[in-house]
C-alpha atoms as a PDB file:
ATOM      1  CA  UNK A   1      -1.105 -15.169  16.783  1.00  0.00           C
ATOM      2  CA  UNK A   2      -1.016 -11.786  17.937  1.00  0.00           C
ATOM      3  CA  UNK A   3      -3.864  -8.847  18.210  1.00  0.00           C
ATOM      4  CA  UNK A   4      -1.564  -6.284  16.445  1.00  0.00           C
ATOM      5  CA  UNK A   5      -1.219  -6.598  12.394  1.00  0.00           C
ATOM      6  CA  UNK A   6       1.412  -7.668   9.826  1.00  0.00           C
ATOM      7  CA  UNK A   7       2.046  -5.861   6.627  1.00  0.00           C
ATOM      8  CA  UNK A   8       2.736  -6.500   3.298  1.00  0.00           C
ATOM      9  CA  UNK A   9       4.761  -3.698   1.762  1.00  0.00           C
ATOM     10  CA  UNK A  10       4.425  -4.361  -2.019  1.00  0.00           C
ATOM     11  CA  UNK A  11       7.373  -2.832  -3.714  1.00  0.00           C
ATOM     12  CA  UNK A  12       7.778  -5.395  -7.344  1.00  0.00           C
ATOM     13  CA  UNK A  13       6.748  -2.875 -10.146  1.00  0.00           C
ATOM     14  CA  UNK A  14       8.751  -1.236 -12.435  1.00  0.00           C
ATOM     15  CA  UNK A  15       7.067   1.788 -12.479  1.00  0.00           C
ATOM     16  CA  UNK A  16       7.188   2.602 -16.764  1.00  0.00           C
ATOM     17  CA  UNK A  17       5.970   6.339 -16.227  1.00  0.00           C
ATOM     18  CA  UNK A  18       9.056   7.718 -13.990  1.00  0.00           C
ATOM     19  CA  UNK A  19      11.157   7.274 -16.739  1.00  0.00           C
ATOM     20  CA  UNK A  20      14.486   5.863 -14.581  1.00  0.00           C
ATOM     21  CA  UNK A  21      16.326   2.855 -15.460  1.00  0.00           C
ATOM     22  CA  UNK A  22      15.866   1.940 -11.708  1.00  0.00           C
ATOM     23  CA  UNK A  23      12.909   1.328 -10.458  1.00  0.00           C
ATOM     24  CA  UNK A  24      10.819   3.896  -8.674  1.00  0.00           C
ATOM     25  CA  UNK A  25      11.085   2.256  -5.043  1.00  0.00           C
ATOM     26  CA  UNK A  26      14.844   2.285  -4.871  1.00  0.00           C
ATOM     27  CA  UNK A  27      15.022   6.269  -5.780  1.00  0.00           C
ATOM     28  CA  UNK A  28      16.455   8.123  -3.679  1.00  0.00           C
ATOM     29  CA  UNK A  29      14.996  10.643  -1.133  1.00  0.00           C
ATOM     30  CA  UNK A  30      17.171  12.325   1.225  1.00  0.00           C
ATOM     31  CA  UNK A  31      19.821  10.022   0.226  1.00  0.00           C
ATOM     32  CA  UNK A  32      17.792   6.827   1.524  1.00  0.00           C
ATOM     33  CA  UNK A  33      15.588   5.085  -0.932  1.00  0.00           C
ATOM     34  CA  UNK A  34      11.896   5.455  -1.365  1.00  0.00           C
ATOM     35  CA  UNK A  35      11.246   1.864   0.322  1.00  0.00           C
ATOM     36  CA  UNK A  36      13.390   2.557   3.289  1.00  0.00           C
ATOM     37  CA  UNK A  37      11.145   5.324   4.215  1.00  0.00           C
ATOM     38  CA  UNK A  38       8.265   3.949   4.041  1.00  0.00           C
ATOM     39  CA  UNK A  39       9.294   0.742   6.008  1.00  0.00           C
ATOM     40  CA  UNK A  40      10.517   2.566   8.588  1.00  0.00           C
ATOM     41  CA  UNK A  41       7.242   4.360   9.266  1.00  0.00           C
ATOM     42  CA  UNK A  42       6.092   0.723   9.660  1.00  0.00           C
ATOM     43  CA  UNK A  43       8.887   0.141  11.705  1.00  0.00           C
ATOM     44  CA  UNK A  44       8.004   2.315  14.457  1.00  0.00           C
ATOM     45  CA  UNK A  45       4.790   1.493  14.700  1.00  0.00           C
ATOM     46  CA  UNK A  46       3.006   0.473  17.914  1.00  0.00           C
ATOM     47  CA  UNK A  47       0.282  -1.619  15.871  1.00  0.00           C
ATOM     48  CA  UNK A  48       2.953  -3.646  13.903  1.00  0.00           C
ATOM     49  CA  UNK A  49       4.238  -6.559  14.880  1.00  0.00           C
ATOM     50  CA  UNK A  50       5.876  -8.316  11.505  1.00  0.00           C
ATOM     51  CA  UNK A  51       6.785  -6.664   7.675  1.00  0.00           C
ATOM     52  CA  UNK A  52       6.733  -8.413   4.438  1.00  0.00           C
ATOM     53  CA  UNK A  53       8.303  -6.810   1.729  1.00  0.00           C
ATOM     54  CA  UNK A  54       7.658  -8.120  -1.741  1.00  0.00           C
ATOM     55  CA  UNK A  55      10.064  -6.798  -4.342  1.00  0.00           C
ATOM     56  CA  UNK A  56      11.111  -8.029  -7.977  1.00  0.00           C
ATOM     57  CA  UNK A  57      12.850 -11.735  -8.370  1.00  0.00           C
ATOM     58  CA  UNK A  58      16.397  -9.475  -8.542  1.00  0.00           C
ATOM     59  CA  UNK A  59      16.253  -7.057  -5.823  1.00  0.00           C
ATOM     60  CA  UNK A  60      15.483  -9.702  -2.659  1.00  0.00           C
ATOM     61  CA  UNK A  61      19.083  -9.351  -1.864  1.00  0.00           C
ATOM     62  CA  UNK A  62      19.965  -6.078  -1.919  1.00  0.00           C
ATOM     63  CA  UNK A  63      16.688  -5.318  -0.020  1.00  0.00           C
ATOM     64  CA  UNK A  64      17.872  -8.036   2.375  1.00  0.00           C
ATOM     65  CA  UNK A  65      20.594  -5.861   2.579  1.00  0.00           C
ATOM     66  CA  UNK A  66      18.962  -2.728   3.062  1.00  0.00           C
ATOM     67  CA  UNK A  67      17.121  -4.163   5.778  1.00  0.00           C
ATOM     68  CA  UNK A  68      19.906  -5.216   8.061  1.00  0.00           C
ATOM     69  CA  UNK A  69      21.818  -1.513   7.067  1.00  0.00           C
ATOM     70  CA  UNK A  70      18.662   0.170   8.481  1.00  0.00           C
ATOM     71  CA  UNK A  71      17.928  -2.234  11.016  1.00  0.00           C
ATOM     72  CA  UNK A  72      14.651  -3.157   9.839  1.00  0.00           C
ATOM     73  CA  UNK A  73      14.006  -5.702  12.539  1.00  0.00           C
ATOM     74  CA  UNK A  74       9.991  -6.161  12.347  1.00  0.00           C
ATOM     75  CA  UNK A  75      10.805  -7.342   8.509  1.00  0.00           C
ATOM     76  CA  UNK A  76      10.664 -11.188   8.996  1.00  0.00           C
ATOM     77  CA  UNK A  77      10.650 -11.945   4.903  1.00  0.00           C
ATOM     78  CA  UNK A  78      12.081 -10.472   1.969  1.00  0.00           C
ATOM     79  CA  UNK A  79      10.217 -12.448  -1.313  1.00  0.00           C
ATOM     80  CA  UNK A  80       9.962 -12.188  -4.822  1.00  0.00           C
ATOM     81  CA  UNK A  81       6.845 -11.055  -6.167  1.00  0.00           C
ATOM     82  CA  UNK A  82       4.605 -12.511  -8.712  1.00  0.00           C
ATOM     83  CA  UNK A  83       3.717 -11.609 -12.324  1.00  0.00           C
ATOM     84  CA  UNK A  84       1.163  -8.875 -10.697  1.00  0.00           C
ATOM     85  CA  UNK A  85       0.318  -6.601  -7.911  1.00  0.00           C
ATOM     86  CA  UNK A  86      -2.569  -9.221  -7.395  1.00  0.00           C
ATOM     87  CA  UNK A  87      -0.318 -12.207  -7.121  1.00  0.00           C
ATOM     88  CA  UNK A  88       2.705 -10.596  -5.153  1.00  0.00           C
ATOM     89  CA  UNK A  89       0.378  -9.634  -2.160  1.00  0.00           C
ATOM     90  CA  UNK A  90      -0.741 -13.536  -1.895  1.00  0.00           C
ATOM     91  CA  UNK A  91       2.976 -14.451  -1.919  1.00  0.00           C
ATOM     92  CA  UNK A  92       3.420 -11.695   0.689  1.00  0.00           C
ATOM     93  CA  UNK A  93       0.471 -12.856   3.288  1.00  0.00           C
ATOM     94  CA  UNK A  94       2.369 -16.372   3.183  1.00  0.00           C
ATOM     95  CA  UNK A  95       4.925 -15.403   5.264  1.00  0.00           C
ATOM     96  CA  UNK A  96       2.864 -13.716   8.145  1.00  0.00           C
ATOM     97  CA  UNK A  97       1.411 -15.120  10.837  1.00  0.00           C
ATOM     98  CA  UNK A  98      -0.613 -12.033  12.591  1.00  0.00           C
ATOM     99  CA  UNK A  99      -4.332 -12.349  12.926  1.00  0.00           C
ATOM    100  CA  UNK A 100      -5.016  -8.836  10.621  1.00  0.00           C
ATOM    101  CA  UNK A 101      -3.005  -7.406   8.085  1.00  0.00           C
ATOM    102  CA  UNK A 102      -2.128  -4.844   6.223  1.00  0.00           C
ATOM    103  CA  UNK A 103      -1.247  -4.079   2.799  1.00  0.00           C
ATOM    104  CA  UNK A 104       0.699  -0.848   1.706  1.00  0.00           C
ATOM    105  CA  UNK A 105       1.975   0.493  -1.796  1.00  0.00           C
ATOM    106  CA  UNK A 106       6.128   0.853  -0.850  1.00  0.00           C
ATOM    107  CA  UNK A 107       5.709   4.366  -3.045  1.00  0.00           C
ATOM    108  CA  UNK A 108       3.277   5.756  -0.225  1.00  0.00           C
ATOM    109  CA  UNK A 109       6.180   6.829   2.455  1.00  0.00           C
ATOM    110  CA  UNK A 110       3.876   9.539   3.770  1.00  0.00           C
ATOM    111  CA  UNK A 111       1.730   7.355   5.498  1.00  0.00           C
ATOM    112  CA  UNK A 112       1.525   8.231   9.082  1.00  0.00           C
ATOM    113  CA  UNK A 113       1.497   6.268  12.481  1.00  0.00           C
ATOM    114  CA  UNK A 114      -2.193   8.073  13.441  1.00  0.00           C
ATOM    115  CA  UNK A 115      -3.301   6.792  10.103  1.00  0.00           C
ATOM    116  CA  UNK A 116      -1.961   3.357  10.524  1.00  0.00           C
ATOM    117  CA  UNK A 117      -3.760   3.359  14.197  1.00  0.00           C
ATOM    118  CA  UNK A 118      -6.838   4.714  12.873  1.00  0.00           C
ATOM    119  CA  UNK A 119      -6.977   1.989   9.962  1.00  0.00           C
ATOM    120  CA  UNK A 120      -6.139  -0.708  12.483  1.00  0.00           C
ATOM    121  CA  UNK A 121      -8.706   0.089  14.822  1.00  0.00           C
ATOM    122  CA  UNK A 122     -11.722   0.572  12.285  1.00  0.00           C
ATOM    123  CA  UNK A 123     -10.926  -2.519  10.808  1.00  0.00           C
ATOM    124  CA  UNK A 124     -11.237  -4.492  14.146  1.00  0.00           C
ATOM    125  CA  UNK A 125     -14.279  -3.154  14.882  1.00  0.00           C
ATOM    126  CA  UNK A 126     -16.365  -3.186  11.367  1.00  0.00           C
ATOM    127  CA  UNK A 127     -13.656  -5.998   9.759  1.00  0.00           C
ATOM    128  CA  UNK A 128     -11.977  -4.296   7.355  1.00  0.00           C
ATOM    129  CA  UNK A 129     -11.198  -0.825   6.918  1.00  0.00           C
ATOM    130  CA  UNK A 130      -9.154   0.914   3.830  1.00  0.00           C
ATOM    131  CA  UNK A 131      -7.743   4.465   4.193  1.00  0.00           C
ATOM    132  CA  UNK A 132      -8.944   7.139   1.282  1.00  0.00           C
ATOM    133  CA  UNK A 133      -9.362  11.018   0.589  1.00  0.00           C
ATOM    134  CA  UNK A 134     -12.562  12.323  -1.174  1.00  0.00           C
ATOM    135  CA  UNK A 135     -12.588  12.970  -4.350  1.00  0.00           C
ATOM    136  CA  UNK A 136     -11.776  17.024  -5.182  1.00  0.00           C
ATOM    137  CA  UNK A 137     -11.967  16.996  -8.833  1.00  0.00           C
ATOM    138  CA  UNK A 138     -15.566  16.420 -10.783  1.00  0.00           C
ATOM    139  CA  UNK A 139     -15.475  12.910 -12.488  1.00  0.00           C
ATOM    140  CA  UNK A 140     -16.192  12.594 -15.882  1.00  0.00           C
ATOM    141  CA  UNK A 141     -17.504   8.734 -17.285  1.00  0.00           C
ATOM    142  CA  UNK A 142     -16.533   8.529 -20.721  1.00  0.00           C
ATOM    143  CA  UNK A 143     -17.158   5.992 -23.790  1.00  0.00           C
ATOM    144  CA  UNK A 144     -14.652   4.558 -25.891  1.00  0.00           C
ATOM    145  CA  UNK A 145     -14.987   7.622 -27.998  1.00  0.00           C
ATOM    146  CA  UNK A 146     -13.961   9.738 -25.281  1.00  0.00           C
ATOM    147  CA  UNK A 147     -18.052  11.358 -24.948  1.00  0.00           C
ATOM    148  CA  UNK A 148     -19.223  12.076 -21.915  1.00  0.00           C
ATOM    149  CA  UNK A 149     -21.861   9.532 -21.048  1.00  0.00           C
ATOM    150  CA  UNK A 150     -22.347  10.694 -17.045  1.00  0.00           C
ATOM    151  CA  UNK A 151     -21.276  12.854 -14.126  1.00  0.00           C
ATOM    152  CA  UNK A 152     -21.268  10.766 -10.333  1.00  0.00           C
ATOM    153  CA  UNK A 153     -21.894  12.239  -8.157  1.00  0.00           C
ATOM    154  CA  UNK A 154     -18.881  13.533  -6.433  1.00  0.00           C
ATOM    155  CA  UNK A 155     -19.988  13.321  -3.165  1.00  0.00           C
ATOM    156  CA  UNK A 156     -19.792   9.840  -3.181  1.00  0.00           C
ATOM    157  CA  UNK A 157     -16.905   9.261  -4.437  1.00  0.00           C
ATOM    158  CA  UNK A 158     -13.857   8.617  -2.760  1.00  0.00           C
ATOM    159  CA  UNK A 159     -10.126   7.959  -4.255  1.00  0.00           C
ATOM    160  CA  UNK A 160      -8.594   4.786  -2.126  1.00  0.00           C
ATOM    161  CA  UNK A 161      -5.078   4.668  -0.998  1.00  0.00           C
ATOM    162  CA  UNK A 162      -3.224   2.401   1.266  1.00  0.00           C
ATOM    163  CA  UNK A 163      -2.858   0.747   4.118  1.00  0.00           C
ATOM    164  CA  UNK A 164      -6.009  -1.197   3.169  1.00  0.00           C
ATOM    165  CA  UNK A 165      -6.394  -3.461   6.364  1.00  0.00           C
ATOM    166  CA  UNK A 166      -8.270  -7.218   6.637  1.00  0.00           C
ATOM    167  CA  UNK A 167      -8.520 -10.397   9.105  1.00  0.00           C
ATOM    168  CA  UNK A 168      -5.514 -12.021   7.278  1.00  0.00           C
ATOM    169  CA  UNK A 169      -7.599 -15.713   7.296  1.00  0.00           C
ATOM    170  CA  UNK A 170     -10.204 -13.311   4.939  1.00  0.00           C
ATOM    171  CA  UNK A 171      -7.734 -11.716   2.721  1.00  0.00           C
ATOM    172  CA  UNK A 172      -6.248 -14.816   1.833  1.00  0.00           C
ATOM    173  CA  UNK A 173      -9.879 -16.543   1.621  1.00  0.00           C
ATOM    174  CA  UNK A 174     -10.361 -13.521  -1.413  1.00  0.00           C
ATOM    175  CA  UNK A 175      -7.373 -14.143  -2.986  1.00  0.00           C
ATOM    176  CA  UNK A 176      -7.100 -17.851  -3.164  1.00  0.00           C
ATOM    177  CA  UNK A 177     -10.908 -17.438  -4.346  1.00  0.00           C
ATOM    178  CA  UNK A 178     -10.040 -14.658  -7.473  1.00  0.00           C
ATOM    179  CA  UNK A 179      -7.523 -16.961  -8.116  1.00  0.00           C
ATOM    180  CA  UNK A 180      -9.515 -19.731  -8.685  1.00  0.00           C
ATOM    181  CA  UNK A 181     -12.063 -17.993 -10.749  1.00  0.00           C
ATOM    182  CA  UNK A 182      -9.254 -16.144 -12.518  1.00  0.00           C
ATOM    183  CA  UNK A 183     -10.730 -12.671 -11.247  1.00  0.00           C
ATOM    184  CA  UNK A 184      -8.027  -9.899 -11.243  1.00  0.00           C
ATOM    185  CA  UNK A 185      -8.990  -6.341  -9.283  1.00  0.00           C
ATOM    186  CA  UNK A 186      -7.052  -3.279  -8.868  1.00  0.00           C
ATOM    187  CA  UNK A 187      -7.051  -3.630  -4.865  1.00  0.00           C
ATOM    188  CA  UNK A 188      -7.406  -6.075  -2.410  1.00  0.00           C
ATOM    189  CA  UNK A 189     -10.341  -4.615  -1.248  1.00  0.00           C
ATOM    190  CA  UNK A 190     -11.691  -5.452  -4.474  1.00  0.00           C
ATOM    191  CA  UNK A 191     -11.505  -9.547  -4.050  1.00  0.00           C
ATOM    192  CA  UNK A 192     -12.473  -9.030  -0.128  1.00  0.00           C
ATOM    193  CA  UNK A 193     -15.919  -7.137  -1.204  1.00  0.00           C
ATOM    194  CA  UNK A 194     -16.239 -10.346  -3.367  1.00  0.00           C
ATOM    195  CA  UNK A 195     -16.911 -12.139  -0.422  1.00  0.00           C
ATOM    196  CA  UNK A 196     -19.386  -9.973   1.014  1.00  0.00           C
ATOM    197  CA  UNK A 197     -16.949  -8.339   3.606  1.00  0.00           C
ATOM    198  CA  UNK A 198     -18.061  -4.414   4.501  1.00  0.00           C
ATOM    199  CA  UNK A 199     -15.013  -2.949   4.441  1.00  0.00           C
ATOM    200  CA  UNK A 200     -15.086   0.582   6.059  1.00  0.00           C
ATOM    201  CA  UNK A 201     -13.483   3.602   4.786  1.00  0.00           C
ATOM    202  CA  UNK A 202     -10.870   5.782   6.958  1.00  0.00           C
ATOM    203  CA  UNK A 203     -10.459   9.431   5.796  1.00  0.00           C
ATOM    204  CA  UNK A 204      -7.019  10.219   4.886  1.00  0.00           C
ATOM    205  CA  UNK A 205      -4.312  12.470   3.836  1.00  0.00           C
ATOM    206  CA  UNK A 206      -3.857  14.042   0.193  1.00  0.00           C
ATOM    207  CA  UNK A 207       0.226  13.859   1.276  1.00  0.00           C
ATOM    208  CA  UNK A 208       0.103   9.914   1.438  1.00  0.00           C
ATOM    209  CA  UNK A 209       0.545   9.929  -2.156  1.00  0.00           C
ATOM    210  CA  UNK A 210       1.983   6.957  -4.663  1.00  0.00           C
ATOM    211  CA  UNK A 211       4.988   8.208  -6.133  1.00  0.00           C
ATOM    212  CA  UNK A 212       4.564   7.015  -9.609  1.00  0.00           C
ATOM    213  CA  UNK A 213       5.759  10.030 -12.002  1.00  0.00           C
ATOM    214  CA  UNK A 214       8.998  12.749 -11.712  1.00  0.00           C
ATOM    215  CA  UNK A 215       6.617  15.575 -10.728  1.00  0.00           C
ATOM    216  CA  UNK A 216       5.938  13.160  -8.149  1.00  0.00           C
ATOM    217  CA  UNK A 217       9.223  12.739  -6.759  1.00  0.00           C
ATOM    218  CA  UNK A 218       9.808  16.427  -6.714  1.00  0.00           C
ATOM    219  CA  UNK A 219       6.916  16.908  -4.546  1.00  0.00           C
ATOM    220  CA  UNK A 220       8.013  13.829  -2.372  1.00  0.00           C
ATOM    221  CA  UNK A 221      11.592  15.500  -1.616  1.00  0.00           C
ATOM    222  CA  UNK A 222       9.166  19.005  -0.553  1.00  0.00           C
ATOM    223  CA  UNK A 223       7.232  16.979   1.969  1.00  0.00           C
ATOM    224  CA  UNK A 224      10.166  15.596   3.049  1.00  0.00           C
ATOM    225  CA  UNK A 225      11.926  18.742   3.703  1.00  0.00           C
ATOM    226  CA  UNK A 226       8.399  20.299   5.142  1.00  0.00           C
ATOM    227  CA  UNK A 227       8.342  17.089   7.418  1.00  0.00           C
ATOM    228  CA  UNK A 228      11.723  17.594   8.547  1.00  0.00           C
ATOM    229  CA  UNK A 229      10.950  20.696   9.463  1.00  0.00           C
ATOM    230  CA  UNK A 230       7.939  19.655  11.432  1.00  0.00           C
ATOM    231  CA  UNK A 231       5.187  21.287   8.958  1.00  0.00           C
ATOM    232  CA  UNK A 232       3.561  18.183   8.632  1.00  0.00           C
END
């Protein structure tokens, strides 16, 4: 084992609300797709020693190809994902062998190499650590009939992105453990807070944003152009 951190880049949705035949991770931005972008900030990092990437049962070789185009050499495994998000990271953290880990959405290819550092670090020294942006917008709870039952307070409340870091013996402790118990959550956070893990929070960027929609992607290819231009 190693003191730096491996990463699971989950890239196996569909992504329904972008409205492509293809799926979001493969668009294109700048003529390179989505994924590549966001492995390659990966890539260069000092903290990272190996890459998963988890994609959908038919794309493993064409991302296999990808990888060798861009050469992608910290990716050690292309896999196949599973029927979730939930499932896909497990089969992802199979196939790495560092002593923390990191898992990042492949539709996040803003993420930065400070941030990455930053996450790495925190989580080292508190155990885990997840990266996040408070909240700007007031949050509404509302019932089944869409009434307003309550107002958090917005202070408190923070809207979690990715890289979400964890020792990777404790991560796959939390997963093999919802699994048994048939838990699903919406991060991996989730499952490790299961286990009574305090997992620390890193503040963010409001540009390392999941490109899930078209307004999205239009957005992504102004950041791009803003980044190339060194405005961000």
């Amino acid at each position: 084992m190693t003191n730096k951190a491996g990463v699971v880049v989950v890239a196996a949705g569909k992504g329904s609300r972008m409205g492509t035949t293809e799926s979001k991770q493969y668009l294109r931005l700048q003529e390179k797709p989505i994924i590549i972008h966001t492995l390659e900030v990966f890539e260069r990092s000092s903290v990272v020693d190996e890459i998963v990437m988890v994609t959908g049962t038919e794309d493993v070789q064409r991302c296999e190809d990808w990888i060798r185009q861009y050469k992608l050499s910290k990716v050690v495994h292309v896999t196949a994902g599973g029927h979730d998000r939930q499932e896909s990271v497990l089969r992802g953290l199979q196939h790495l062998t560092t002593e923390w880990v990191m898992v990042h959405d492949g539709v996040r290819p803003f993420i930065t190499e400070e941030h990455i550092r930053q996450c790495y670090d925190t989580a080292v020294s508190a155990g885990a650590s997840v990266l996040a942006v408070p909240v700007k917008d007031t949050i509404k709870q509302v019932n089944a009939d869409r009434h307003i039952t309550g107002t958090p307070d917005r202070s408190s409340l923070w809207a979690i992105q990715t890289p979400q870091t964890f020792r990777r013996s404790q991560l796959l402790e939390a997963h093999q453990q919802a699994e048994q118990q048939g838990f699903r959550g919406t991060d991996d956070s989730m499952l490790v807070e299961r286990l009574g893990v305090t997992v620390a929070v890193v503040e963010g960027s409001y540009t390392n944003m999941k490109i899930t929609t078209p307004d999205d992607l239009d957005y992504a290819a102004y950041l791009l152009e803003r980044k190339g231009e060194g405005q961000i």
